[in-house]
Protein backbone atom coordinates (compact mmCIF):
# COMPACT_ATOMS: atom_id res chain seq x y z
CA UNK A 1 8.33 -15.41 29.53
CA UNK A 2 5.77 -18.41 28.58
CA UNK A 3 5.30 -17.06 25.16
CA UNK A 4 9.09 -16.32 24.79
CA UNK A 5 9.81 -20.41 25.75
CA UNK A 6 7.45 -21.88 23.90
CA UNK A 7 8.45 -19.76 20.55
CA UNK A 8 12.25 -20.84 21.43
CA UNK A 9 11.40 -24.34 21.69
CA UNK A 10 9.15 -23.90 18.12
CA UNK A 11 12.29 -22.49 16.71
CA UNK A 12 14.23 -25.28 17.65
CA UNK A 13 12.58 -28.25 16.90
CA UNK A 14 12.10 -26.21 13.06
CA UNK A 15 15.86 -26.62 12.94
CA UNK A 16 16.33 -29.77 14.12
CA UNK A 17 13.36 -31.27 11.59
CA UNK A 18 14.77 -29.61 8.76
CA UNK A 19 18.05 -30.08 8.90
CA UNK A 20 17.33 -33.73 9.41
CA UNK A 21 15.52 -33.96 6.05
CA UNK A 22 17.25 -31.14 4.08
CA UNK A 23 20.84 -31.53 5.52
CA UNK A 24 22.18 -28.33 8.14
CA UNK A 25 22.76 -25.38 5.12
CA UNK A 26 18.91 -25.93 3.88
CA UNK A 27 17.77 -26.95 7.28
CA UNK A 28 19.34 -23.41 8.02
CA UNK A 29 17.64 -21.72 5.59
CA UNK A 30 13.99 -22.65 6.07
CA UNK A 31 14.71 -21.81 10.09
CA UNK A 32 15.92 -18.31 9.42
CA UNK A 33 13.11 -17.89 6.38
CA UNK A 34 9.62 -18.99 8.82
CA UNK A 35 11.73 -16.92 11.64
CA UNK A 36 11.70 -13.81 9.81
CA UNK A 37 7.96 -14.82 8.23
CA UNK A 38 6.83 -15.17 12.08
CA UNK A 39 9.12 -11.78 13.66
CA UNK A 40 7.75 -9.28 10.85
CA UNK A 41 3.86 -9.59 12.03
CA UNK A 42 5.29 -9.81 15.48
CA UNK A 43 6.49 -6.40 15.34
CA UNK A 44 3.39 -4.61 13.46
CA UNK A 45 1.24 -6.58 16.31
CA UNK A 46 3.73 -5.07 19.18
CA UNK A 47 3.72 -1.25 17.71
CA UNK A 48 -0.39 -1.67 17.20
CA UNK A 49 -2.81 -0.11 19.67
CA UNK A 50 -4.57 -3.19 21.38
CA UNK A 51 -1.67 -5.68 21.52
CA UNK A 52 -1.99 -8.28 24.26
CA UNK A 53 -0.21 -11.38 24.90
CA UNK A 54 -3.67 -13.06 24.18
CA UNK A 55 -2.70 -11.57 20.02
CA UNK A 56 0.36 -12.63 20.65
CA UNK A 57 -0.30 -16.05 21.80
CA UNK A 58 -3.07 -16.33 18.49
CA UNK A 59 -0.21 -15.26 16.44
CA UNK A 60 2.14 -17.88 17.47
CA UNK A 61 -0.50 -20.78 17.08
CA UNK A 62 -1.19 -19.85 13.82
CA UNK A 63 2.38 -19.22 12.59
CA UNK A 64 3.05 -22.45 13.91
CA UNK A 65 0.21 -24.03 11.78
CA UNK A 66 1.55 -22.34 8.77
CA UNK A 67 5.24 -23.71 9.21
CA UNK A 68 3.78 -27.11 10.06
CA UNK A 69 2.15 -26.72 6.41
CA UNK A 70 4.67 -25.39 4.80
CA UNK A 71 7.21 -27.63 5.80
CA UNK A 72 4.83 -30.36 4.54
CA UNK A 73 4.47 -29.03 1.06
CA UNK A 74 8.38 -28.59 0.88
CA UNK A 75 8.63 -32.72 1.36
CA UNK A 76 6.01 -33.16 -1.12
CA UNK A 77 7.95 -30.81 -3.60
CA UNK A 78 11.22 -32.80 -3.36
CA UNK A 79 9.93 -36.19 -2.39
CA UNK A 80 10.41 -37.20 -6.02
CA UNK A 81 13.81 -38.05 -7.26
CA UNK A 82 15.25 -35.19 -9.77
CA UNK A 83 13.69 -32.92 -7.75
CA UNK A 84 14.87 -30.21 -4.91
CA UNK A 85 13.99 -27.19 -3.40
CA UNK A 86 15.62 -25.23 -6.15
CA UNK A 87 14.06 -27.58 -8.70
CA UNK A 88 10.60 -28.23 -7.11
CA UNK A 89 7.85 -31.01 -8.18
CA UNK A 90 4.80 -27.70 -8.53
CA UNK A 91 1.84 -27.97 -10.49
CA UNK A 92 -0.66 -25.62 -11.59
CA UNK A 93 -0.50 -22.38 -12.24
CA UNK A 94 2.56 -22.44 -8.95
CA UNK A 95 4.75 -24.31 -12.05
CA UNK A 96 4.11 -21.69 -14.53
CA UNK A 97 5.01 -18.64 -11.89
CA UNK A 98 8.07 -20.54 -10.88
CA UNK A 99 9.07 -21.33 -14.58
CA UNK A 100 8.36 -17.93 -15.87
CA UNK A 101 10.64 -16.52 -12.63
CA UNK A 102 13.53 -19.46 -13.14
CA UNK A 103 14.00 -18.50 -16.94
CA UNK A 104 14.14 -15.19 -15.97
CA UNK A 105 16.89 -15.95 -13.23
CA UNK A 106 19.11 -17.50 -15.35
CA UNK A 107 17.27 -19.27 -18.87
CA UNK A 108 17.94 -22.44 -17.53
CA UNK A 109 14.18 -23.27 -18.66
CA UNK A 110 12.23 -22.94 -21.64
CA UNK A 111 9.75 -19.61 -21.06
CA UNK A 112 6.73 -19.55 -20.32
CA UNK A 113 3.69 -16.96 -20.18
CA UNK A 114 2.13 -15.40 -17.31
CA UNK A 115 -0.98 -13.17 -17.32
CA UNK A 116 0.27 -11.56 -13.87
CA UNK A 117 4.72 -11.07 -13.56
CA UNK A 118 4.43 -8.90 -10.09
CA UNK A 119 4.67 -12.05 -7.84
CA UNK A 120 7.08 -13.75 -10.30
CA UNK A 121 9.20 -10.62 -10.31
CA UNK A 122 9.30 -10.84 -6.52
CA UNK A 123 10.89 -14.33 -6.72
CA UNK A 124 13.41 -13.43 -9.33
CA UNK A 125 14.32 -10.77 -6.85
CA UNK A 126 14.58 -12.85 -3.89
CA UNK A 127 16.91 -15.25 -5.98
CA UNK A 128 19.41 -12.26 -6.59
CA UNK A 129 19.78 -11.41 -3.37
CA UNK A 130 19.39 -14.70 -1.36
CA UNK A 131 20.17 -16.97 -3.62
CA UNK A 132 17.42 -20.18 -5.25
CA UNK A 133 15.17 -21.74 -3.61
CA UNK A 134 11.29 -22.45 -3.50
CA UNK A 135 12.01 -21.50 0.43
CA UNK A 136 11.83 -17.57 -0.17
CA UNK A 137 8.90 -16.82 -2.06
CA UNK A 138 7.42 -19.36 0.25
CA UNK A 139 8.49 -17.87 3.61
CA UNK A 140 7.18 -14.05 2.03
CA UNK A 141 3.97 -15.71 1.29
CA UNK A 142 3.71 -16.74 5.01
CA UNK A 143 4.86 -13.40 6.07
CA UNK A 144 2.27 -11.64 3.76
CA UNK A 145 -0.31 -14.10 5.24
CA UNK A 146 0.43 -13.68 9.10
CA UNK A 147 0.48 -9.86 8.57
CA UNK A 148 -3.15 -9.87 6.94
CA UNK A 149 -3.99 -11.33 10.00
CA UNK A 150 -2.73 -8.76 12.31
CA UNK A 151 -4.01 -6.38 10.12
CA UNK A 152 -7.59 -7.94 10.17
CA UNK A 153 -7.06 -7.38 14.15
CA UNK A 154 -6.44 -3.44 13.61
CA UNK A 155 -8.99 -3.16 11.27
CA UNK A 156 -11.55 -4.97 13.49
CA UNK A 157 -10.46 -2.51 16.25
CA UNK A 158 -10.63 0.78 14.52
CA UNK A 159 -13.97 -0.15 12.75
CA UNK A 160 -15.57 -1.15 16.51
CA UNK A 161 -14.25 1.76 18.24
CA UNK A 162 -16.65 3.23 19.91
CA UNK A 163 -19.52 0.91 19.23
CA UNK A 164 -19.50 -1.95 21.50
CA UNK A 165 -18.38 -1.85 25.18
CA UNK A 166 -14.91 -3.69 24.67
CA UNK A 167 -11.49 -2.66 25.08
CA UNK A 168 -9.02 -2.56 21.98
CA UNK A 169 -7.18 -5.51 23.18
CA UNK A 170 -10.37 -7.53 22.94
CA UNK A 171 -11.23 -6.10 19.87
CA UNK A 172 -8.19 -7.11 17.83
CA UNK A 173 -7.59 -10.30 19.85
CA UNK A 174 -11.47 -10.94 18.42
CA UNK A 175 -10.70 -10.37 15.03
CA UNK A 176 -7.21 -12.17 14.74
CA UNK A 177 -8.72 -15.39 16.68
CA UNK A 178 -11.60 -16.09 14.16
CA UNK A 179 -8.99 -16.18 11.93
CA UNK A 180 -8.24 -19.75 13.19
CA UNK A 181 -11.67 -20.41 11.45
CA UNK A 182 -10.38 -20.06 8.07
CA UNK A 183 -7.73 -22.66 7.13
CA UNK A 184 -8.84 -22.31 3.96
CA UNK A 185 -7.84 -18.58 4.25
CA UNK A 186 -4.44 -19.17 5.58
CA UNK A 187 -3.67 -22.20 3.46
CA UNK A 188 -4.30 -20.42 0.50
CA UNK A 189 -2.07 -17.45 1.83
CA UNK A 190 1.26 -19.55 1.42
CA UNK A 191 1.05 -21.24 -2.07
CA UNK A 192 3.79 -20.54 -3.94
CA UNK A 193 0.85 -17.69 -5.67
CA UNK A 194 -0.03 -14.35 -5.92
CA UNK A 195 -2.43 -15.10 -3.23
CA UNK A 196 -0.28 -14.30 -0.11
CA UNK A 197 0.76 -10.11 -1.46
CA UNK A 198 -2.77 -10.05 -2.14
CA UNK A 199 -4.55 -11.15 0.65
CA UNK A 200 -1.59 -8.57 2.33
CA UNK A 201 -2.80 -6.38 0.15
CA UNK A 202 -6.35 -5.91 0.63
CA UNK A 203 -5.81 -6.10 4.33
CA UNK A 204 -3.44 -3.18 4.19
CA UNK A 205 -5.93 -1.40 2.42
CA UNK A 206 -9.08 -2.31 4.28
CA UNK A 207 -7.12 -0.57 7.60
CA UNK A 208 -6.90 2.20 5.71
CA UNK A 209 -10.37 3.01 4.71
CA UNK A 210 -11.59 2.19 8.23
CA UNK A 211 -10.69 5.30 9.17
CA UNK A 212 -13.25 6.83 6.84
CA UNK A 213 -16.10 5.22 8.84
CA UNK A 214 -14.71 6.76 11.89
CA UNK A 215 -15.66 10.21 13.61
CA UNK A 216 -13.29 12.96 13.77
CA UNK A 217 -12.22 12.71 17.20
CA UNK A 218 -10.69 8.90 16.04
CA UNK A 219 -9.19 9.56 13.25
CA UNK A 220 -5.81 10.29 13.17
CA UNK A 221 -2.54 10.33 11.44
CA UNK A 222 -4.29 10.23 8.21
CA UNK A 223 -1.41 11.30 6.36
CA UNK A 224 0.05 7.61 6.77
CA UNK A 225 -3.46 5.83 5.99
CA UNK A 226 -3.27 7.65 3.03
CA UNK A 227 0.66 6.49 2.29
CA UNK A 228 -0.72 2.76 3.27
CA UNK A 229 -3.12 2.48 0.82
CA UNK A 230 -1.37 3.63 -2.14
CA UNK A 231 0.97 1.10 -1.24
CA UNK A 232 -1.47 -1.65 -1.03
CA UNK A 233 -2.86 -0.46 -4.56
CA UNK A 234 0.99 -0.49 -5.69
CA UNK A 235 1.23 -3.91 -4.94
CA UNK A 236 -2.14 -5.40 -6.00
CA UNK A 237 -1.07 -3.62 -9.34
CA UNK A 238 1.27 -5.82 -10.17
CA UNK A 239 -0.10 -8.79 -8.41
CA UNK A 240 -3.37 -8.77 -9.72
CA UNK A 241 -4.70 -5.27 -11.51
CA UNK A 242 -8.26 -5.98 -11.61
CA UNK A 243 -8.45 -6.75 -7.89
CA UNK A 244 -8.15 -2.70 -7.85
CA UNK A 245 -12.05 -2.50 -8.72
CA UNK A 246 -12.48 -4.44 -5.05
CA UNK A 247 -10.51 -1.32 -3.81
CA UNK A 248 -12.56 1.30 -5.78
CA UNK A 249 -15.72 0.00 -4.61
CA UNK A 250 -14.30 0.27 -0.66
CA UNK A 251 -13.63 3.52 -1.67
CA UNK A 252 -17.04 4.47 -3.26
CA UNK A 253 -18.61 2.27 -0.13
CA UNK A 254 -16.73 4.17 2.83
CA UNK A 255 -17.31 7.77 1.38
CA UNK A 256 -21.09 7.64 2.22
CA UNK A 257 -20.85 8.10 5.74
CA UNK A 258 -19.29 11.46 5.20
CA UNK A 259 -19.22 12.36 1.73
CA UNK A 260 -18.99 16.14 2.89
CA UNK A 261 -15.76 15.30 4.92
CA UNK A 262 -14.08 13.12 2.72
CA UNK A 263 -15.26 13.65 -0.87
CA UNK A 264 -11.78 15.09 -2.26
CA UNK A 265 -9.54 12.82 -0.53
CA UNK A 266 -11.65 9.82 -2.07
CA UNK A 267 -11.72 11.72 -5.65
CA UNK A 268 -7.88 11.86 -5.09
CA UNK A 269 -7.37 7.84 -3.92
CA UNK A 270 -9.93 6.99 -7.23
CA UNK A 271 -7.45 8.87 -9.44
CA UNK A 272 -4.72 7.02 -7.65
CA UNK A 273 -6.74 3.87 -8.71
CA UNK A 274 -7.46 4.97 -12.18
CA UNK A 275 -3.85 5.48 -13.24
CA UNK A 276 -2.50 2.49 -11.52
CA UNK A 277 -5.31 0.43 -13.43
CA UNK A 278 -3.67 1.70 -16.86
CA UNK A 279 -0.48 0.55 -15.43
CA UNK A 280 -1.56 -2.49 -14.37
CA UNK A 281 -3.24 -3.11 -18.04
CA UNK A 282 -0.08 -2.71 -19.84
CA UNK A 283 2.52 -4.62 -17.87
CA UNK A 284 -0.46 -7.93 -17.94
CA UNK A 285 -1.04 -7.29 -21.05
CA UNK A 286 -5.45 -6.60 -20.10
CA UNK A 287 -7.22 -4.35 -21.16
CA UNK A 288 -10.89 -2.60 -19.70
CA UNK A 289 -12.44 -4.37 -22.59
CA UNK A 290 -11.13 -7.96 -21.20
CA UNK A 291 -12.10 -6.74 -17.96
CA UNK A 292 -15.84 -6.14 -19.44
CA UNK A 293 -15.73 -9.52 -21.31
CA UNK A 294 -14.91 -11.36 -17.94
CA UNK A 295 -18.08 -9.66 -16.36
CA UNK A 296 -20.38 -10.44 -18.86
CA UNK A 297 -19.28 -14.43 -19.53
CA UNK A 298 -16.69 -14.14 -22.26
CA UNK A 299 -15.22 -17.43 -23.28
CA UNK A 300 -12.69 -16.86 -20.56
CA UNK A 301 -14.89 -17.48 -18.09
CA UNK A 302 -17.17 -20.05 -20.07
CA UNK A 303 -13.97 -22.21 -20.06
CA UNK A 304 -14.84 -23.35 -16.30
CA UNK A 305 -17.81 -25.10 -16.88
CA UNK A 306 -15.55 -27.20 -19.09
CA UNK A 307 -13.83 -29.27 -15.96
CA UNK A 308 -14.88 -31.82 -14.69
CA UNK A 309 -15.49 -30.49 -11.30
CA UNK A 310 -17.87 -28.15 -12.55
CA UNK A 311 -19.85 -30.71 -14.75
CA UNK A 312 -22.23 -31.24 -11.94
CA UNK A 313 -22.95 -27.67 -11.32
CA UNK A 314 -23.48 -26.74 -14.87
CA UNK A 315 -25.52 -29.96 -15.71
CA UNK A 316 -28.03 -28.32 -12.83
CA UNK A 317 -27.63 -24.59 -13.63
CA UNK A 318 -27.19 -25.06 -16.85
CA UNK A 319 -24.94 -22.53 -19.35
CA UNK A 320 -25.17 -19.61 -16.81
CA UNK A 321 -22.35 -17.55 -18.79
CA UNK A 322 -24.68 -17.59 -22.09
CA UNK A 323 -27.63 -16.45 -19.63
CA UNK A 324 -28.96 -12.36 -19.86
CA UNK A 325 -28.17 -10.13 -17.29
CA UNK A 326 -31.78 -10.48 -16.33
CA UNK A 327 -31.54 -14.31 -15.74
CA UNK A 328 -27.71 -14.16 -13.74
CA UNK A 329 -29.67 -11.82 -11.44
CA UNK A 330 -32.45 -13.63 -10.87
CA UNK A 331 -30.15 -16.78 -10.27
CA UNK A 332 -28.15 -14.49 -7.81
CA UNK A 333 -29.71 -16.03 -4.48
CA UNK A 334 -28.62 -19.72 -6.12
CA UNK A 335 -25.15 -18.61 -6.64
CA UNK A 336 -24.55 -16.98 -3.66
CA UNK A 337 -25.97 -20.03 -1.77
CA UNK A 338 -23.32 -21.89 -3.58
CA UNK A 339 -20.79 -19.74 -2.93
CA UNK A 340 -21.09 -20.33 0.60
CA UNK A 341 -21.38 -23.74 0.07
CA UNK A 342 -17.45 -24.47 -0.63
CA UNK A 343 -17.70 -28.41 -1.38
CA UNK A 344 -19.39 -27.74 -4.34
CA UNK A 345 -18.51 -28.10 -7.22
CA UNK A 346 -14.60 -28.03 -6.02
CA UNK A 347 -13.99 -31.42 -4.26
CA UNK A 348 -12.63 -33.15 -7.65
CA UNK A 349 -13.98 -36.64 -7.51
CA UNK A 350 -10.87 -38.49 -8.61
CA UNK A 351 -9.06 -36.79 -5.85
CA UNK A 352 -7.20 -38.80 -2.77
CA UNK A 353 -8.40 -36.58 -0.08
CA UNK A 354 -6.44 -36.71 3.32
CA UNK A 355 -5.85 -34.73 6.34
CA UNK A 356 -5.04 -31.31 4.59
CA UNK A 357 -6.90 -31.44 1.35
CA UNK A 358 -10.27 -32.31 3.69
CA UNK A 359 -9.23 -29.63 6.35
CA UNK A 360 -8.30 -27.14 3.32
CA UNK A 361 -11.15 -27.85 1.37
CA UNK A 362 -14.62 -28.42 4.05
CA UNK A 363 -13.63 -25.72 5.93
CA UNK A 364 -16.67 -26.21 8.43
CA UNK A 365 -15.15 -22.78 10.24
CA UNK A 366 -16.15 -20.85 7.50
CA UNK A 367 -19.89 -21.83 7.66
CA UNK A 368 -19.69 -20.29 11.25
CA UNK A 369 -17.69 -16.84 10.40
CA UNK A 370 -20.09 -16.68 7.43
CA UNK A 371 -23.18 -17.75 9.18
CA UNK A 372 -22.67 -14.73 12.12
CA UNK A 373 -22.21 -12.09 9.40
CA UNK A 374 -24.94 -13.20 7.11
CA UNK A 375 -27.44 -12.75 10.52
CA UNK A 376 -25.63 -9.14 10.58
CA UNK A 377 -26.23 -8.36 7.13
CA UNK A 378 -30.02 -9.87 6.99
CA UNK A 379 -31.39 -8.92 11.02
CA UNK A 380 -29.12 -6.11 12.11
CA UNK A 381 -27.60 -4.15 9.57
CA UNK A 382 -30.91 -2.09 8.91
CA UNK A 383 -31.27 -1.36 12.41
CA UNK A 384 -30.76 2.23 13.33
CA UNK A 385 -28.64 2.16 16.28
CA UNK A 386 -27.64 -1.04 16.43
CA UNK A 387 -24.72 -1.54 13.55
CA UNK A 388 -21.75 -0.59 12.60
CA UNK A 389 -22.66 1.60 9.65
CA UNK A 390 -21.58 1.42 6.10
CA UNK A 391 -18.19 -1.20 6.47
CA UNK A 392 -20.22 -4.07 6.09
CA UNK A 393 -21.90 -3.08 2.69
CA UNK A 394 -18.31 -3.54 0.98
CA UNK A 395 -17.73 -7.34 1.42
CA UNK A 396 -21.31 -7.81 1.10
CA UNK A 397 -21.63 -6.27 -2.64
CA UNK A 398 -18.54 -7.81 -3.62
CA UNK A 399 -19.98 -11.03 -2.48
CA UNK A 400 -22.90 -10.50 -4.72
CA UNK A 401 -20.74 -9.11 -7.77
CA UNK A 402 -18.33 -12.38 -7.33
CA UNK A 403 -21.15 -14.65 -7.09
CA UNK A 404 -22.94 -13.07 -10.55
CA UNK A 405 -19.66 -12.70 -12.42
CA UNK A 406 -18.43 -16.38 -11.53
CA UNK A 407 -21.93 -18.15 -11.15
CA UNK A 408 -20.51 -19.02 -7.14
CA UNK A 409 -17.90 -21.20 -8.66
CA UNK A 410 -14.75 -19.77 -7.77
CA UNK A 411 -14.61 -19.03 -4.28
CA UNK A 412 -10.55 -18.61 -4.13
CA UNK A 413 -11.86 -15.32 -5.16
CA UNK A 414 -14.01 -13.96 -2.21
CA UNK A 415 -10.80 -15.47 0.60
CA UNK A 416 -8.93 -12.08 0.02
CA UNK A 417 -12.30 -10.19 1.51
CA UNK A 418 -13.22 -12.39 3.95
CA UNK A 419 -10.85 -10.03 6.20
CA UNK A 420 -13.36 -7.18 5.86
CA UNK A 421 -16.63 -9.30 7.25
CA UNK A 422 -14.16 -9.84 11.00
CA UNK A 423 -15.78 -6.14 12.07
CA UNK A 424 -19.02 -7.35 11.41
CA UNK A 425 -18.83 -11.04 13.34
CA UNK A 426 -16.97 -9.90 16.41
CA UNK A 427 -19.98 -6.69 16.79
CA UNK A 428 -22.77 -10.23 16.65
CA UNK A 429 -20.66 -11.70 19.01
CA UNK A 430 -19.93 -9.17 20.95
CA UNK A 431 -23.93 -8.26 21.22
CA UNK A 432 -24.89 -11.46 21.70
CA UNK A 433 -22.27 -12.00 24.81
CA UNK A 434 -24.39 -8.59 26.22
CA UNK A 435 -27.32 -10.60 26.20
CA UNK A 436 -28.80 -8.80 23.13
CA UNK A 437 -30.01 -10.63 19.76
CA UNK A 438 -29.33 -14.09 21.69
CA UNK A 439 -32.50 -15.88 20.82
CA UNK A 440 -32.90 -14.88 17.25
CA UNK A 441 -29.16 -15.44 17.14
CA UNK A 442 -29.55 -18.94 18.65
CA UNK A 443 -32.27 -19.90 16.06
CA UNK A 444 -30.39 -18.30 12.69
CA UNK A 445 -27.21 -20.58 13.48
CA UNK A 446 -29.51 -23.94 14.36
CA UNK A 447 -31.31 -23.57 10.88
CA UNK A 448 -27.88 -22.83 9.48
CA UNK A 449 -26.41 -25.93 10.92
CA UNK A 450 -29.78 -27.93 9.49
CA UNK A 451 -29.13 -26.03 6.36
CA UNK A 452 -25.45 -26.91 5.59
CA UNK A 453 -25.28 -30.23 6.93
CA UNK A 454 -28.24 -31.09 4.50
CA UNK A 455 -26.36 -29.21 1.37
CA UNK A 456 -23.19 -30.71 2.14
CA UNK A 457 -25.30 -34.56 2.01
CA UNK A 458 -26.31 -33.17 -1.60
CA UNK A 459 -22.82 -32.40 -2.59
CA UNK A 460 -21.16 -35.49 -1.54
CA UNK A 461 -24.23 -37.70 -3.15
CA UNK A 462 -24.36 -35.69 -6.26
CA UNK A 463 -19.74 -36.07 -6.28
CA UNK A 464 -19.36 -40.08 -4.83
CA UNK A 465 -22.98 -41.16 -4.80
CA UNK A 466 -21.98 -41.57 -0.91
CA UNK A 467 -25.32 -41.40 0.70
CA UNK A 468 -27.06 -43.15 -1.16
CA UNK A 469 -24.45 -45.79 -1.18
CA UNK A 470 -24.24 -45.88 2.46
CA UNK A 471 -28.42 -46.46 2.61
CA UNK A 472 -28.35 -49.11 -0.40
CA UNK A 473 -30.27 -47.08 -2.57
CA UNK A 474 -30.42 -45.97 -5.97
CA UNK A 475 -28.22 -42.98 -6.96
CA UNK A 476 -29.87 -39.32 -6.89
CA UNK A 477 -29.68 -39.41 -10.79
CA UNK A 478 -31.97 -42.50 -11.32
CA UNK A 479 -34.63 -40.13 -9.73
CA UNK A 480 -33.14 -37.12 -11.91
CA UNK A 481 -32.34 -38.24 -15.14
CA UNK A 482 -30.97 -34.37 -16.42
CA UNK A 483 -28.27 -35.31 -13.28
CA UNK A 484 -24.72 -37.09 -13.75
């Protein structure tokens, strides 16, 4: 009955606060848009095995957050005059989507191109049937978002089944509350971007190939895993086609356990993947060729190191998209370092950081969801008996594919698999709570904490000069000269 208040009184002071900014018919709309957004995830989380009113109560708090953020972004859209939530103030590549979906709609713009029209599409759709607004594909991208996290729950329960000595209601409570951690994550989620469907997407597949790593006696009603991830690959087709190689490597990756079991099915969802990739190619306009280019440092990707928020970086690294193979692999432990590292290079120094570009941006939660998986992935996961099998092995090669492709720049890119390391943090946790791994455990995350604080120092000198500033010295480049 708590729960049931508090979300009642949520609900109403929405309304109130909106229709006191956007008048009662918008006010109206962006209550019964973060309603449904909220209700949808509600009811996967009820029907799911291991729903609590601990989930439940994550759920909320986080929905909450979201609308709190959303509604923020929709008074920074219209604070302009001219502007309105049919006519929003966007920017980036949010203005081109919402351009190339408004001159679809009804050519009251001049068109634009788009590499990706699947989330586009979606808007133009909502606008037939509910009418325009930014408030749609908004409130779908929260929906998208909040189900990924219920999702990341399931998955975190059917991977740990078994394993450690916790219920499934601790379990997926476990996985949905480090998603608090990642505001970055869940930020991300509701831009008016493709980000949201796939971040849905990946999750929706991800529960499906858990039950691949599962024994026989827990698997069940494969039939519909099956129907769920041709779904996801469905949608990340038109969202984003080349995220389908993330799927075919989970495939590939959750096949080893028992390759005699589940060799055909995974021949069948790769031919699934194969055709939809050919798809995919011709409505975006790719091809595998462009796909090969952006792997091995075409100009598309070369084009990065020509902002100035990556000046820094490259002025250190140097031209790493003109480097061999050889080199970009012997870099690898520098770029993955630095794609942990999120300040770096992506803290723009001209910005005017406040409360949710800083919160967005540092997100200091991170370092401790990625800190517990790396001491999985380095001190437990070539123990014997004491992991949780193949699972983790996806995330981590992507990380390490991501990291050589992009040189650790773009890290936008790793947020839709950050889902898949949950599994991996809540077994560490989970061991360490049973008294087991608690001492090296204790001194991995000290060193980490030395270890980040001390990069983040180098970031901020190398972006503002801050430290050095602060002490009245002289700038790290006077001691550097090849520095900015």
């Amino acid at each position: 009955m708590l729960l049931r208040l508090v979300e009642v009184i949520a609900v109403v002071v929405l309304a109130v606060v909106a229709s006191r900014h956007f008048g009662y018919a918008d006010g109206a709309r962006i209550t019964a848009a973060y309603l449904v957004a909220y209700l949808v995830p509600l009811t996967v989380l009820k029907r799911a095995r291991g729903s609590s009113h601990a989930a439940h109560l994550v759920l909320l708090l986080i929905a909450i957050f979201l609308a709190w953020v959303s509604f923020d972004s929709l008074m920074r859209w219209v604070r302009l005059e001219g502007y309105s939530l049919q006519r929003p103030n966007l920017d980036g590549d949010a203005r081109q989507y919402y351009k190339w979906a408004l001159y679809h709609f009804d050519g009251s713009v001049e068109p634009t191109q788009v590499v990706f029209s699947g989330f586009p599409l979606m808007m133009v759709g909502l606008w037939k049937v509910l009418g325009l607004s930014v408030v749609w594909p908004q409130a779908m991208n929260q929906m998208c978002t909040l189900t990924s996290v219920v999702l990341t729950g399931m998955t975190t329960r059917r991977v740990l089944a078994g394993r450690v000595s916790r219920s499934p209601e601790g379990l997926v409570l476990g996985g949905m509350a480090l998603m608090l951690l990642l505001p970055y994550y869940l930020m991300s989620g509701i831009c008016i971007l493709k980000e949201g469907v796939l971040f849905l997407s990946v999750a929706m597949a991800g529960y499906s190939l858990a039950s691949m790593v599962t024994d026989d006696e827990n698997r069940h009603h494969l039939w519909r895993d099956i129907a769920l991830f041709v779904l996801a690959c469905l949608l990340m087709t038109f969202v984003r086609t080349t995220f389908l190689y993330v799927l075919l490597l989970g495939v590939v990756v959750m096949t080893l356990p028992h390759w005699r079991r589940d060799w055909v099915l995974s021949l069948c969802l790769i031919g699934v993947i194969f055709v939809l990739l050919i798809v995919g190619n011709h409505f975006a306009s790719y091809s595998f060729g462009r796909h090969a280019e952006i792997v091995s440092g075409g100009w598309n990707m070369q084009r990065l190191f020509t902002r100035n928020t990556e000046a820094i970086y490259k002025r250190i690294l140097g031209y790493y998209f003109l480097y061999s193979p050889w080199h970009k692999l012997a870099l690898l432990p520098i770029t993955m370092s630095v794609q942990f590292i999120l300040p770096l290079p992506w803290l723009p120094a001209s910005a005017d950081p406040n409360l949710l570009s800083i919160f967005c941006r540092v997100s200091y939660g991170w370092y401790l969801v990625g800190g517990v998986f790396w001491f999985y992935v380095l001190f437990m996961s070539w123990r014997r008996h004491d992991n949780i099998g193949m699972w983790v092995w996806w995330p981590v090669i992507y990380y390490m594919i991501l990291a050589y492709i992009m040189g650790g720049t773009t890290v936008r890119y790793l947020l839709p698999v950050e889902t898949m390391m949950m599994p991996a943090v809540v077994y560490v946790l989970c061991r360490v709570r049973e008294r087991r791994w608690r001492r090296p455990f204790v001194w991995w995350m000290c060193c980490l904490v030395v270890i980040v604080a001390l990069a983040l120092l180098v970031c901020l000198e190398l972006q503002r000069g801050v430290v050095s500033s602060f002490l009245h010295l002289p700038p790290l480049s006077h001691y550097f000269p090849s520095l900015p």
